[in-house]
Every structure is written in structure tokens, then in C-alpha cells.
C-alpha atoms as a PDB file:
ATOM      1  CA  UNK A   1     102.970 114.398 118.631  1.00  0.00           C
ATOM      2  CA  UNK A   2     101.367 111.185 118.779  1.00  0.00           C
ATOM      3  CA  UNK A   3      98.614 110.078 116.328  1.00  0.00           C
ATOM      4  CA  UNK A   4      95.362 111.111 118.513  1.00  0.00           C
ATOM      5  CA  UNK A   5      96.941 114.795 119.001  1.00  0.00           C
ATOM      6  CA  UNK A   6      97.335 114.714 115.490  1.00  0.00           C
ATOM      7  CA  UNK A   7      93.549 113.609 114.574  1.00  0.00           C
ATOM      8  CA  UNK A   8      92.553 116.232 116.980  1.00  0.00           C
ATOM      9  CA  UNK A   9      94.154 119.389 115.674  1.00  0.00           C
ATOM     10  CA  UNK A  10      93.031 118.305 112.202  1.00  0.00           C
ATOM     11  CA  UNK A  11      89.613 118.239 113.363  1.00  0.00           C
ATOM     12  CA  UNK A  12      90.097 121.381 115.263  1.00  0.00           C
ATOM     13  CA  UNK A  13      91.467 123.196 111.515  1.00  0.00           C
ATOM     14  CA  UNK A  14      88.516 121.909 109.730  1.00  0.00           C
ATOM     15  CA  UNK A  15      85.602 123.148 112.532  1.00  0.00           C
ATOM     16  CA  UNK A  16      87.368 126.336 112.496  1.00  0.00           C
ATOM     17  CA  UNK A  17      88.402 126.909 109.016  1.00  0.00           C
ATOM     18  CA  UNK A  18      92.070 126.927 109.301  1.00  0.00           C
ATOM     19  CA  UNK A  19      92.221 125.119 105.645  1.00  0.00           C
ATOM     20  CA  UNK A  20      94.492 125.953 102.456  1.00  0.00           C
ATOM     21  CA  UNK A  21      94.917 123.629  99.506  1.00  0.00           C
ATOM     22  CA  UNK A  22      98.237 123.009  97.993  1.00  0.00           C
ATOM     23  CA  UNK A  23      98.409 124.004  94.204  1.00  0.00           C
ATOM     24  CA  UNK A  24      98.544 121.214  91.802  1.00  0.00           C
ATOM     25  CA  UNK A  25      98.351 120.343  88.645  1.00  0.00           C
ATOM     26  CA  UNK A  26      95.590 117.812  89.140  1.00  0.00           C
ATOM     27  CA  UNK A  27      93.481 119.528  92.015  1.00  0.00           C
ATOM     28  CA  UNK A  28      90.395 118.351  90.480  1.00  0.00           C
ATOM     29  CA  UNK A  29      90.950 114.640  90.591  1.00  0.00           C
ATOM     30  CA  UNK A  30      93.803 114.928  93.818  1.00  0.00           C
ATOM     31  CA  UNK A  31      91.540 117.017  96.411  1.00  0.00           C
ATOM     32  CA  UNK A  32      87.875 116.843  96.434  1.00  0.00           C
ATOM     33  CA  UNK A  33      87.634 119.412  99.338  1.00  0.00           C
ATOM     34  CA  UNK A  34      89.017 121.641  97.159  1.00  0.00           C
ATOM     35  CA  UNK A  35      86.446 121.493  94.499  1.00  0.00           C
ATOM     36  CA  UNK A  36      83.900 120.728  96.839  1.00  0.00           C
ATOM     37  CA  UNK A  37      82.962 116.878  96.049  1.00  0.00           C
ATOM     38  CA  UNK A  38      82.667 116.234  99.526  1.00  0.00           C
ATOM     39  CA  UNK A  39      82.299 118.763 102.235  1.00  0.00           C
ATOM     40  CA  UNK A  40      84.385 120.019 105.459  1.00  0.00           C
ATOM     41  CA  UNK A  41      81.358 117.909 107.817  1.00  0.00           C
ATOM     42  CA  UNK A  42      81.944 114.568 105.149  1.00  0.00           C
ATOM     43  CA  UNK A  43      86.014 114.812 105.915  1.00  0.00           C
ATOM     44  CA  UNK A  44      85.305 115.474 109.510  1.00  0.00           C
ATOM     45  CA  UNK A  45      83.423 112.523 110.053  1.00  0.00           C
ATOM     46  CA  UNK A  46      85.970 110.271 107.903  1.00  0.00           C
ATOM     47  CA  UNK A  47      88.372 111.505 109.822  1.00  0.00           C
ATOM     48  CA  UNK A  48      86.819 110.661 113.019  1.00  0.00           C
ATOM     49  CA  UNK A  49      86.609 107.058 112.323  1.00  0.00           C
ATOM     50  CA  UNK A  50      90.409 106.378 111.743  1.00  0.00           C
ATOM     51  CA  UNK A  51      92.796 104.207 113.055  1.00  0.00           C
ATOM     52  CA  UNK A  52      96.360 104.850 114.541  1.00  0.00           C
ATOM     53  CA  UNK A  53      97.426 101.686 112.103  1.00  0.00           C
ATOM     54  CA  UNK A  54      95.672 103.824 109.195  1.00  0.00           C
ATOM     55  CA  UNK A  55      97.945 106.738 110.012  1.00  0.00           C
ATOM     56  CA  UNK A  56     102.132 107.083 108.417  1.00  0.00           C
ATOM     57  CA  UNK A  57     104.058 110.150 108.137  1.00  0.00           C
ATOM     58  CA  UNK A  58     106.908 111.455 106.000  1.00  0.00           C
ATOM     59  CA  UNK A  59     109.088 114.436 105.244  1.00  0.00           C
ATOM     60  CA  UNK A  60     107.434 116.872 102.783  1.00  0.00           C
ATOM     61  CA  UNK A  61     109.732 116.304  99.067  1.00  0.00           C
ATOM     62  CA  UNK A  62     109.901 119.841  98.498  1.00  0.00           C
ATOM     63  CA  UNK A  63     110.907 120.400 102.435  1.00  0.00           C
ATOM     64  CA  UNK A  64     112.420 118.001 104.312  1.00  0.00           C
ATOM     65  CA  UNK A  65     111.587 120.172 107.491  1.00  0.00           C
ATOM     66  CA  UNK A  66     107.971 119.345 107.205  1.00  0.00           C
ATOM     67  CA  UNK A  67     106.097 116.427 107.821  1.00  0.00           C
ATOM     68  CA  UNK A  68     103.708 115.118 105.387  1.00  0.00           C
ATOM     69  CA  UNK A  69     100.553 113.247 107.482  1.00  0.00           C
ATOM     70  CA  UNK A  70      98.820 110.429 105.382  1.00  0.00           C
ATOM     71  CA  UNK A  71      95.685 108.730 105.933  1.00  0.00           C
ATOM     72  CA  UNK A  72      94.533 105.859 104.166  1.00  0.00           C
ATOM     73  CA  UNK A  73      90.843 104.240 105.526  1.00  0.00           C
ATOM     74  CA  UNK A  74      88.108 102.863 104.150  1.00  0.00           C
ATOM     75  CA  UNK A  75      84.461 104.738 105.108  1.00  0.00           C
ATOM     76  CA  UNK A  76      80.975 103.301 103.802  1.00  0.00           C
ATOM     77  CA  UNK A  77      82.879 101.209 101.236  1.00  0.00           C
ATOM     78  CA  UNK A  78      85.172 103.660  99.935  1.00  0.00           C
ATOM     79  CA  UNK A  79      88.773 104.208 100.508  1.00  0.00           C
ATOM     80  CA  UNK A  80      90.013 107.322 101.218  1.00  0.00           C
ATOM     81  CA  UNK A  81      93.514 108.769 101.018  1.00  0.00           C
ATOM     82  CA  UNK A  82      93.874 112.469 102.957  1.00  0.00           C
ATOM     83  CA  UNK A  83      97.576 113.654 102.708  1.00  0.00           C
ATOM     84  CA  UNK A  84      98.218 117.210 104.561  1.00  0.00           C
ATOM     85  CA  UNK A  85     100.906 118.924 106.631  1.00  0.00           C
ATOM     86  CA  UNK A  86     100.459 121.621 109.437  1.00  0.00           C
ATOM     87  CA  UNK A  87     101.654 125.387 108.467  1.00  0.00           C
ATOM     88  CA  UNK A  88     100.390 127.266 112.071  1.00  0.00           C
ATOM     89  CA  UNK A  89      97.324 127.873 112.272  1.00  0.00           C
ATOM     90  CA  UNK A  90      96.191 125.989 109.077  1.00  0.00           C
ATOM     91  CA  UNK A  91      96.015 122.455 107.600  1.00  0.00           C
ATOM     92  CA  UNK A  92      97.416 122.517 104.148  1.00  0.00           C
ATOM     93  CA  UNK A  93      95.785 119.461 101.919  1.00  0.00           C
ATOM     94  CA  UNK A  94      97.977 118.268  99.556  1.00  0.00           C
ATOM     95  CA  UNK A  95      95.292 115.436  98.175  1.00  0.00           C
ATOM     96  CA  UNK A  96      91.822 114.198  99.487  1.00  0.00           C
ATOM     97  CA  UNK A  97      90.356 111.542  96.705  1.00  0.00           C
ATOM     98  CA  UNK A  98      88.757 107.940  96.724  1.00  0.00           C
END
């Protein structure tokens, strides 16, 4: 799946709600959806304005089965790192902070 397909179904998880957080320790500081710094419509439209050279991917460290999608893009002067995976139907977010 190439990176466009990829920026698509993300999208596609966060219009229709497909979205689960990964527990962590440091959820408060890690993933500002989660807590609700910045809303589902915010991350959308970040997410709209990436790159393919803003995109990498790796195997999850606890799974080695699934792959780990990172973002890391700058949007109105902030840099943003978004680091999820896909579990069918959802979008699991492991981190979303500035």
C-alpha cells in the first residue's frame, strides 16, 4: 500500500470513528487526541497537508507482524509527529504530540 492509500484510509478512520488509542504510560503528553488537545477535524486537516517524503514505516516492537506508520510535518509552525498502525476497521494511535 503506497503512501496516498495510506493517507486515505487514515482519513477515512478518523471521519468515521474507527479510532482506539494505545495504552501508555505517558498518554497525556504522547497523544493529544486522546485527551482531546486537538480534535479529530484539527488531525484531519494536518493530515491532509502531508508529504510522501514526511511519511516512514516500521515493524511494530511488540509485533513484528505489524507496521507502525509515522508522520512527521510541520502545520502553522508546529511540528507534528502522528505514529499509528491499522487493526481492521480501526486506526490505533500510538502518539499524536508537537
Amino acid at each position: 500500500m503506497g503512501f496516498k492509500q495510506i493517507k486515505h484510509q487514515l482519513i477515512q478512520c478518523l471521519e468515521q470513528g474507527y479510532v482506539i488509542h494505545e495504552q501508555r504510560g505517558d498518554i497525556d503528553i504522547k497523544n493529544l487526541l486522546a485527551i482531546g488537545e486537538i480534535s479529530t477535524n484539527e488531525l484531519i486537516e494536518i493530515i491532509k497537508q502531508t508529504r510522501g517524503n514526511e511519511y516512514e514505516n516500521s515493524p511494530h516492537h511488540y509485533d513484528s507482524n505489524i507496521t507502525v506508520h509515522i508522520l512527521k510535518t510541520n502545520c502553522a509552525k508546529e511540528g507534528w509527529y502522528i505514529k499509528w498502525y491499522f487493526n481492521e476497521p480501526d486506526s490505533v494511535f500510538i502518539s499524536i504530540h508537537h
